[in-house]
N, C-alpha and C. Protein backbone atom coordinates (compact mmCIF):
# COMPACT_ATOMS: atom_id res chain seq x y z
N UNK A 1 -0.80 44.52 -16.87
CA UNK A 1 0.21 43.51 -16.65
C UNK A 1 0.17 42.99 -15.22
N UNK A 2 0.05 43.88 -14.18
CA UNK A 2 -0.26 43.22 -12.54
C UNK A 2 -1.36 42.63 -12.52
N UNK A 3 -2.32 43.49 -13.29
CA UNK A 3 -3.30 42.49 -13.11
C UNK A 3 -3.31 40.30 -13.44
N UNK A 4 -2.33 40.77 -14.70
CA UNK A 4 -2.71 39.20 -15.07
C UNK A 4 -1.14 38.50 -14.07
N UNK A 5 -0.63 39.00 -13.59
CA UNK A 5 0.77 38.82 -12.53
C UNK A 5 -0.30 38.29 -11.40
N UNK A 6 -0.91 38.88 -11.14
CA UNK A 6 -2.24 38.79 -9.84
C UNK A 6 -2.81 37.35 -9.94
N UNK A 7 -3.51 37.06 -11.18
CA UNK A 7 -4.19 36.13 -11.79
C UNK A 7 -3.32 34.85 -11.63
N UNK A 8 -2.06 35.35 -12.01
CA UNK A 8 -1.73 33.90 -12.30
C UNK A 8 -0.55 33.32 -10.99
N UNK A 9 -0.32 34.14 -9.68
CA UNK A 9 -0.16 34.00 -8.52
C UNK A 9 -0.83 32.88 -7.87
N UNK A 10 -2.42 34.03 -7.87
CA UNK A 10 -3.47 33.32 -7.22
C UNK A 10 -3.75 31.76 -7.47
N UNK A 11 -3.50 31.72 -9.14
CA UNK A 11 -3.89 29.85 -9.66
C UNK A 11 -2.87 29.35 -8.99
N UNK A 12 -1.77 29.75 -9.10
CA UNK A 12 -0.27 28.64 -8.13
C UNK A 12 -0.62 28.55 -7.05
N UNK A 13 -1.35 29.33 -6.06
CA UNK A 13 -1.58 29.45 -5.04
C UNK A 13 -2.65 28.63 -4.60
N UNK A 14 -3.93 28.53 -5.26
CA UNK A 14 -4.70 27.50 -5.49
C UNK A 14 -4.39 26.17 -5.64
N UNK A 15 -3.51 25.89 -6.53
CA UNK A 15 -2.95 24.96 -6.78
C UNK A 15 -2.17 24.03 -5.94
N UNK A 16 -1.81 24.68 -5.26
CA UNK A 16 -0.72 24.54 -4.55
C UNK A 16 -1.33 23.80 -2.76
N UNK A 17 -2.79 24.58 -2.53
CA UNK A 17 -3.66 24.21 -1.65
C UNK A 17 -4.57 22.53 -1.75
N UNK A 18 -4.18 22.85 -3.28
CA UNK A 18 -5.17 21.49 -3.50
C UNK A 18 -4.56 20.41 -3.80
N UNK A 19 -3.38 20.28 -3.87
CA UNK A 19 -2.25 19.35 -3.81
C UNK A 19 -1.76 18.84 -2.72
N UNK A 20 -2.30 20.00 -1.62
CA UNK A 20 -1.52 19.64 -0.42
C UNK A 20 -2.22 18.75 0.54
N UNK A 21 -3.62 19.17 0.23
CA UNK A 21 -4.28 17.79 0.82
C UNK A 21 -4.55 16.40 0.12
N UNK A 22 -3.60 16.18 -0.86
CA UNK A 22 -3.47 14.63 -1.39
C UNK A 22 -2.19 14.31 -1.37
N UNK A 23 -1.92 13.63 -0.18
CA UNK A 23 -0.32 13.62 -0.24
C UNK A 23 -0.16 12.25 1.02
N UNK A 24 -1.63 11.65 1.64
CA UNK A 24 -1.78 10.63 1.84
C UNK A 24 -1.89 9.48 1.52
N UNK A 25 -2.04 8.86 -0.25
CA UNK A 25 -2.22 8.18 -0.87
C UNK A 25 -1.56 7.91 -1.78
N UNK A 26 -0.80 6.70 -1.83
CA UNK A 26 0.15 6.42 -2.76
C UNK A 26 -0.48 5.04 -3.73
N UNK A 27 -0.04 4.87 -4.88
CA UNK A 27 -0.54 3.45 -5.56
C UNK A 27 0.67 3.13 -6.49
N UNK A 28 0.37 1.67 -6.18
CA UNK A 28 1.80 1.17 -6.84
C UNK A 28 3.08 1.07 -6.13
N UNK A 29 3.31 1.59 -5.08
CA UNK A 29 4.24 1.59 -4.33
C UNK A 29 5.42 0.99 -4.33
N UNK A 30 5.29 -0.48 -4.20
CA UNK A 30 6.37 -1.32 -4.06
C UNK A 30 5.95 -2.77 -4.67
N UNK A 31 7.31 -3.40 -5.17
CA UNK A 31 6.67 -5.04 -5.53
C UNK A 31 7.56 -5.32 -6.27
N UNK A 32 7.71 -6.26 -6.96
CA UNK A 32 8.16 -6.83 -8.02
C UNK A 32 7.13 -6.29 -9.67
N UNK A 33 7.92 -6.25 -10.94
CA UNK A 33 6.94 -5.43 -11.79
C UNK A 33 7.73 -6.65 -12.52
N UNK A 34 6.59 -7.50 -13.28
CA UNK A 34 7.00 -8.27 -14.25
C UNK A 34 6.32 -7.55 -15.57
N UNK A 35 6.16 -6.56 -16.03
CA UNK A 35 6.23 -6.12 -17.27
C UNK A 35 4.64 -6.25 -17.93
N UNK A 36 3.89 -6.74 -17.11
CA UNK A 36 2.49 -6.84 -17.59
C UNK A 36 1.50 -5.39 -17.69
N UNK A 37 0.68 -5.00 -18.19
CA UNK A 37 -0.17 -4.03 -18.57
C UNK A 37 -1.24 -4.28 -17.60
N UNK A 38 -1.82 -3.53 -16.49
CA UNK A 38 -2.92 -3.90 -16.69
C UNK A 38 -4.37 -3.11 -16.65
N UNK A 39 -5.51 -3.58 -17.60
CA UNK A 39 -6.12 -2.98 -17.75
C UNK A 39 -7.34 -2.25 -16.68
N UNK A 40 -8.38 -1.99 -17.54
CA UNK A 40 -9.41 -1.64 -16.49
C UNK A 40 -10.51 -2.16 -15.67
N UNK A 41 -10.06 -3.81 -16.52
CA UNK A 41 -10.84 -4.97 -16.36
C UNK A 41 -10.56 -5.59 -14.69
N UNK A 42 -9.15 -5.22 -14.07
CA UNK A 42 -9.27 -5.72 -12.90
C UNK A 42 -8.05 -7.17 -13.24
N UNK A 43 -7.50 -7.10 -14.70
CA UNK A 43 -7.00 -8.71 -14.49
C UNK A 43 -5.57 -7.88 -15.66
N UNK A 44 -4.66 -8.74 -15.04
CA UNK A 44 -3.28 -8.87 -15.72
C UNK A 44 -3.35 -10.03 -16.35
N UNK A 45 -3.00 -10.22 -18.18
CA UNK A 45 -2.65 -11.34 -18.54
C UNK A 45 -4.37 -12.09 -17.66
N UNK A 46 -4.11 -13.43 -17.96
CA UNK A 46 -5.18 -14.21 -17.60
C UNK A 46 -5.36 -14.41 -16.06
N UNK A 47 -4.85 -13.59 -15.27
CA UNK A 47 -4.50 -14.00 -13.39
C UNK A 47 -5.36 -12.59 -13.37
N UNK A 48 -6.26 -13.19 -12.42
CA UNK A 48 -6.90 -12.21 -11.70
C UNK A 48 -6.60 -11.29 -10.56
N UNK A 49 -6.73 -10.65 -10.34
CA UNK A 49 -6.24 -9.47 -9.32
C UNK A 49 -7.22 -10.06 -8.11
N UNK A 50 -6.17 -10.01 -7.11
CA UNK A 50 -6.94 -9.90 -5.68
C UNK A 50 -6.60 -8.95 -4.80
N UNK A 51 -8.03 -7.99 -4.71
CA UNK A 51 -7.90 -7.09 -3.63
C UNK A 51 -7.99 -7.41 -2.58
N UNK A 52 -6.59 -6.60 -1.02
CA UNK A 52 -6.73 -7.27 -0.24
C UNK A 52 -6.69 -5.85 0.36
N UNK A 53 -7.49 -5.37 2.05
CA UNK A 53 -7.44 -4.75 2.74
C UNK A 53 -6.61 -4.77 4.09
N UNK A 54 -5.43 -4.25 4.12
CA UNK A 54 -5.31 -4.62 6.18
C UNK A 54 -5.27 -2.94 6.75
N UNK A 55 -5.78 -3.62 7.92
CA UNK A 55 -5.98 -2.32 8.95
C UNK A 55 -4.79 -2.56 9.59
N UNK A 56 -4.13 -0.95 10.04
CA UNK A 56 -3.10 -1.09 10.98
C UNK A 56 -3.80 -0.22 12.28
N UNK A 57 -3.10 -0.17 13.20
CA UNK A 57 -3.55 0.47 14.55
C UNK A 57 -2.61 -0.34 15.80
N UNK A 58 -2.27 0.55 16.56
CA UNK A 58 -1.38 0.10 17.62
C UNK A 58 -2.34 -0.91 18.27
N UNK A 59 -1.35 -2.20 18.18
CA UNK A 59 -0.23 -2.90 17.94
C UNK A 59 -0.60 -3.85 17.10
N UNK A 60 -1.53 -3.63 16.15
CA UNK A 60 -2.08 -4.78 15.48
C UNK A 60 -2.42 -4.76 14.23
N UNK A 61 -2.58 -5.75 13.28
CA UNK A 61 -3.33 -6.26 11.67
C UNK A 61 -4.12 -6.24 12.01
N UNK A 62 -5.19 -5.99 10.90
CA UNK A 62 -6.41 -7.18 10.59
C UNK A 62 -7.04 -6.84 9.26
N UNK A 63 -7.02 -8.16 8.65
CA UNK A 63 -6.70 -9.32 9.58
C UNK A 63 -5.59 -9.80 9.83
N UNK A 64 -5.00 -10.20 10.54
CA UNK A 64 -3.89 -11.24 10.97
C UNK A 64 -3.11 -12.47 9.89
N UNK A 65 -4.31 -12.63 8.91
CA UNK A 65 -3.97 -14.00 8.14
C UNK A 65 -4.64 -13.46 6.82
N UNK A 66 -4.25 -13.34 5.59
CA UNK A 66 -4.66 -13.26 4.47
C UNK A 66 -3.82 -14.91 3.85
N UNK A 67 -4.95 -15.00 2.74
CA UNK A 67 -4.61 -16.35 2.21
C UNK A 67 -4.89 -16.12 0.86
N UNK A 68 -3.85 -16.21 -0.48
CA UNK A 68 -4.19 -16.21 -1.73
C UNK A 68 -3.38 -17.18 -2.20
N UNK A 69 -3.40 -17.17 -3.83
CA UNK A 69 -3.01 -18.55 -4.71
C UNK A 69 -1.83 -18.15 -5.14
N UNK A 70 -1.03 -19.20 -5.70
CA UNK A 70 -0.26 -18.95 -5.90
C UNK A 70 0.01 -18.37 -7.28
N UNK A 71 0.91 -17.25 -8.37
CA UNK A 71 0.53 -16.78 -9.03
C UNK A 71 -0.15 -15.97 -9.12
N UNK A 72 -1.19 -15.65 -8.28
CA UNK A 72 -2.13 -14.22 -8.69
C UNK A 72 -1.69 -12.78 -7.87
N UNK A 73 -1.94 -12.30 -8.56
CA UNK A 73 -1.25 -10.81 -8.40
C UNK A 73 -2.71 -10.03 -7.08
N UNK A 74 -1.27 -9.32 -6.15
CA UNK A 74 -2.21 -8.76 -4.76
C UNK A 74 -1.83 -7.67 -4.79
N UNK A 75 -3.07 -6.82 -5.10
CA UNK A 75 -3.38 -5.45 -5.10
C UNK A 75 -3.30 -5.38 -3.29
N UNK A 76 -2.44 -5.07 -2.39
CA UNK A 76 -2.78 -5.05 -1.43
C UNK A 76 -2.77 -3.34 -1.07
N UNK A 77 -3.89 -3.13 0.05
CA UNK A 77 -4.38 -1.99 0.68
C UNK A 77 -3.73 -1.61 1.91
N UNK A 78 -2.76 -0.97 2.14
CA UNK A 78 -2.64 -0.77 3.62
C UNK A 78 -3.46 0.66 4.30
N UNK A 79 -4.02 0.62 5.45
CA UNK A 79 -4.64 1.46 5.63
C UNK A 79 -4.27 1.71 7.45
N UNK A 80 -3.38 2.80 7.56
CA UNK A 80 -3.28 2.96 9.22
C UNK A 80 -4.02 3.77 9.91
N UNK A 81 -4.67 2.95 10.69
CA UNK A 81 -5.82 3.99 11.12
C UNK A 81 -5.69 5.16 12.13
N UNK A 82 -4.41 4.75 13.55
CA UNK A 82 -4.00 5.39 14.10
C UNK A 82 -2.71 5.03 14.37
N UNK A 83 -1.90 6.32 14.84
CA UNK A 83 -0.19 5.67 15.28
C UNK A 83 0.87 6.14 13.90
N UNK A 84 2.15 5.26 14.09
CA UNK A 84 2.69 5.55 13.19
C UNK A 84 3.38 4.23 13.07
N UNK A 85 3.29 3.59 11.56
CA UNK A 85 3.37 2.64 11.02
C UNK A 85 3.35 2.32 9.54
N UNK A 86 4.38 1.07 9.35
CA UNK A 86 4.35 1.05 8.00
C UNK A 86 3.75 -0.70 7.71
N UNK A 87 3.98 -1.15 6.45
CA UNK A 87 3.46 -2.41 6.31
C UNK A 87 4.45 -3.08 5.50
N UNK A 88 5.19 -4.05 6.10
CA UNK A 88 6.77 -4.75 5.44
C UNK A 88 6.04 -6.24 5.58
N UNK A 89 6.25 -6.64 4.18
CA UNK A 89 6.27 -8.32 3.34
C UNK A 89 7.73 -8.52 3.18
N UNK A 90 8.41 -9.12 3.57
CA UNK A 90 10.00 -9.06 2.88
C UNK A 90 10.05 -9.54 1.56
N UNK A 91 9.21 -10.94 1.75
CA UNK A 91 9.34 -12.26 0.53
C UNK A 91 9.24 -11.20 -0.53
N UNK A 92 8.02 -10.88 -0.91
CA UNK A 92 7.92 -10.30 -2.01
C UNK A 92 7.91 -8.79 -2.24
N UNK A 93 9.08 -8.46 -1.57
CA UNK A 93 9.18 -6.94 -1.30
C UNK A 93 8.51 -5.98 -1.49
N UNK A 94 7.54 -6.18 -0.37
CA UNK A 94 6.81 -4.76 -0.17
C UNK A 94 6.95 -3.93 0.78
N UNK A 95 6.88 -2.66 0.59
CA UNK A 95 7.07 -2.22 1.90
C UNK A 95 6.77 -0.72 1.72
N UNK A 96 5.60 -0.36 2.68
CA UNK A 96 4.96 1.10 2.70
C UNK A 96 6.13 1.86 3.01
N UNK A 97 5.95 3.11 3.23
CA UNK A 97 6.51 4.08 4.06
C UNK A 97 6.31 4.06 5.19
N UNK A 98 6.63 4.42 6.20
CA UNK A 98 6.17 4.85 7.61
C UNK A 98 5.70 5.96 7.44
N UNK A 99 4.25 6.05 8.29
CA UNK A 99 3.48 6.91 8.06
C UNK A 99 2.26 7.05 9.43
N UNK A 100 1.89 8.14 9.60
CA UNK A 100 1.28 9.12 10.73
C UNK A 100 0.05 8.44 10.41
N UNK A 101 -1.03 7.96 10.80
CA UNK A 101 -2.26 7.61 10.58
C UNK A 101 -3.24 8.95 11.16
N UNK A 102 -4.57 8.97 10.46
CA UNK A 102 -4.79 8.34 9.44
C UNK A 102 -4.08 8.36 7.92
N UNK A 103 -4.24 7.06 7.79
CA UNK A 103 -3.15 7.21 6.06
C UNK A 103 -3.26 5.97 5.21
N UNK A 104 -3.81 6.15 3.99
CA UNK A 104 -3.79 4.98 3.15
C UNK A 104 -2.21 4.65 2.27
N UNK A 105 -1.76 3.91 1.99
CA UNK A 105 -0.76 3.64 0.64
C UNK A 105 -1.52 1.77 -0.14
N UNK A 106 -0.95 1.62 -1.18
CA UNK A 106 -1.05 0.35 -1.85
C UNK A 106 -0.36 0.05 -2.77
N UNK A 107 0.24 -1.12 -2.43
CA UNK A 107 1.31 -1.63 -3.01
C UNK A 107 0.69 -2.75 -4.22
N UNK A 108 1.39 -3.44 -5.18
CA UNK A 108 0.95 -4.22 -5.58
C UNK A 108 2.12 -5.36 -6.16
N UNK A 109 1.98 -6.65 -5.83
CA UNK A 109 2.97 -7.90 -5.98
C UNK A 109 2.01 -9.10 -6.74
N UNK A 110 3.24 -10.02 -7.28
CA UNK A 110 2.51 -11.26 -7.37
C UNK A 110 3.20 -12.64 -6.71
N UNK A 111 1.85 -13.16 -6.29
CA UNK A 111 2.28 -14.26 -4.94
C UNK A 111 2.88 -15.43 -5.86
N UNK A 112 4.03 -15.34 -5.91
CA UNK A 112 5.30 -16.37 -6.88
C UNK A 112 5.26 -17.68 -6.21
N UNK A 113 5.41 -17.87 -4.70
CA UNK A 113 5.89 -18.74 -4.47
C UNK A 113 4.48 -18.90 -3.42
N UNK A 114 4.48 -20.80 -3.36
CA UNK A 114 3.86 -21.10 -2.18
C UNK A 114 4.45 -20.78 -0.61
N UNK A 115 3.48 -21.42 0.02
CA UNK A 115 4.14 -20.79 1.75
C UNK A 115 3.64 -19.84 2.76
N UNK A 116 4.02 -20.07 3.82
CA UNK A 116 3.69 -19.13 4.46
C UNK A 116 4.88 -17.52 4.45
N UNK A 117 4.42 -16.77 4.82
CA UNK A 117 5.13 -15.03 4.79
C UNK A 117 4.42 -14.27 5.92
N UNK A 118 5.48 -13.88 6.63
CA UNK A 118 5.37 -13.14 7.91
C UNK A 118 4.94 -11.53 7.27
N UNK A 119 4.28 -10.77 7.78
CA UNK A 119 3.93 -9.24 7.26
C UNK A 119 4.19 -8.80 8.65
N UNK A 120 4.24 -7.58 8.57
CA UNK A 120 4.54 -6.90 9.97
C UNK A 120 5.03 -5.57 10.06
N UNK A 121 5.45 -4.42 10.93
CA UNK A 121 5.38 -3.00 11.09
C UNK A 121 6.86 -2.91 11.43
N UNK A 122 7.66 -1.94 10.85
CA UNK A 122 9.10 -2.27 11.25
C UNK A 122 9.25 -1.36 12.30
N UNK A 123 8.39 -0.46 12.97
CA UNK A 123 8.21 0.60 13.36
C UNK A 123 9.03 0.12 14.87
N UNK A 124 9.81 0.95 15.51
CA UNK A 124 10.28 0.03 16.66
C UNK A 124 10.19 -1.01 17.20
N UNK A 125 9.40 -1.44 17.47
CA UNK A 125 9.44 -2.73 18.86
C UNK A 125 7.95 -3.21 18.35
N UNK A 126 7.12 -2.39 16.70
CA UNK A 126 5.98 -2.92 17.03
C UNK A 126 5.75 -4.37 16.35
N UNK A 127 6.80 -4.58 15.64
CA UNK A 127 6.54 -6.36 15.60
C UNK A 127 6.35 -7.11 16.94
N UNK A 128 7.51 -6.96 17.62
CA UNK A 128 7.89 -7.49 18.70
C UNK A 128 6.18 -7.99 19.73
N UNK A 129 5.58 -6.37 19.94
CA UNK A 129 4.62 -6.32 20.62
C UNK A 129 3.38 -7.16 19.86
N UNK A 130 3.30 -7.82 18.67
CA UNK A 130 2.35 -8.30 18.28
C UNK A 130 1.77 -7.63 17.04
N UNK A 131 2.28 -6.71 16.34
CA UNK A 131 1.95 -5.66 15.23
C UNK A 131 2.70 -6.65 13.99
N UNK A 132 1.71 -7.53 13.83
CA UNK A 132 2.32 -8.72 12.48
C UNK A 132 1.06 -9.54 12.29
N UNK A 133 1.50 -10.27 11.24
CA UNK A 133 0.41 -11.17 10.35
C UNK A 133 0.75 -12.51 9.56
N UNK A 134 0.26 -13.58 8.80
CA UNK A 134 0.63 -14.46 7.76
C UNK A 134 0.03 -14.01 6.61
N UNK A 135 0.90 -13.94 5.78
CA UNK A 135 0.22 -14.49 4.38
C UNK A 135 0.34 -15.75 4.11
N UNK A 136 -0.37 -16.16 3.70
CA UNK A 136 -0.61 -17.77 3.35
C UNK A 136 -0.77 -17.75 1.47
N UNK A 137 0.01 -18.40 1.22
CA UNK A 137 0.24 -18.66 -0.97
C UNK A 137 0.10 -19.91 -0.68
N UNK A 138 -0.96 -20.50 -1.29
CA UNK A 138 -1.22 -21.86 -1.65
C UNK A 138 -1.17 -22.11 -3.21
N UNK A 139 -1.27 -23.62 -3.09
CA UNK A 139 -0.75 -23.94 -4.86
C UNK A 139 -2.52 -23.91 -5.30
């Protein structure tokens, strides 16, 4: 009986190690969810998915300017490379966690409206200092 008490310790214990180093990566995060499925194809409904990457790092994006259509759905990537920082869209409510770099999360929205949209780090003062970006939604 200790013996299999032993056994099955050790797996929680295991378990428990290998969980702990995935705890940097989130998907799906934040957005608006209009009820669509999507598959493995990369596309919701007939709108294609656009993957987008930004780097964070004290005090800055990049890139600075992402530009997509209007209607298509943005798989966006945030990725902080160093520092501590999050990644806030208001328009279309996204918004990482604040988080210790290195550290990935990804959110995913769809760009509804034309216009420009400010992105940026709510992290103290680091908008202020230049830690921001445009999105650009064209028709």
């Amino acid at each position: 009986m200790s013996k299999i008490l032993g056994l099955s310790v050790g797996a929680l214990v295991a378990l428990a190690l290998v969980g702990a180093g995935c705890n940097n990566t989130v998907t799906s995060l934040t957005g608006p969810n209009d009820g669509t499925d999507q598959g493995n194809n990369g596309e919701i409904g007939n709108v294609n998915v656009v993957k987008v990457e930004v780097t964070g790092k004290n005090f800055t994006f990049s890139p600075s300017r992402i530009e997509v259509k209007k209607g298509q759905t943005v798989e966006l990537t945030f990725k902080n490379e160093s520092g501590f920082h999050d990644f806030v869209l208001d328009k279309f409510a996204v918004k990482t966690t604040q988080m210790q770099g290195p550290a990935t999360q990804t959110a995913t929205f769809v760009a509804s409206e034309a216009g420009e949209f400010e992105y940026y780090c709510s992290v103290g003062k680091h908008r202020e200092l230049g830690m921001k970006g445009v999105l650009v939604v064209t028709e």
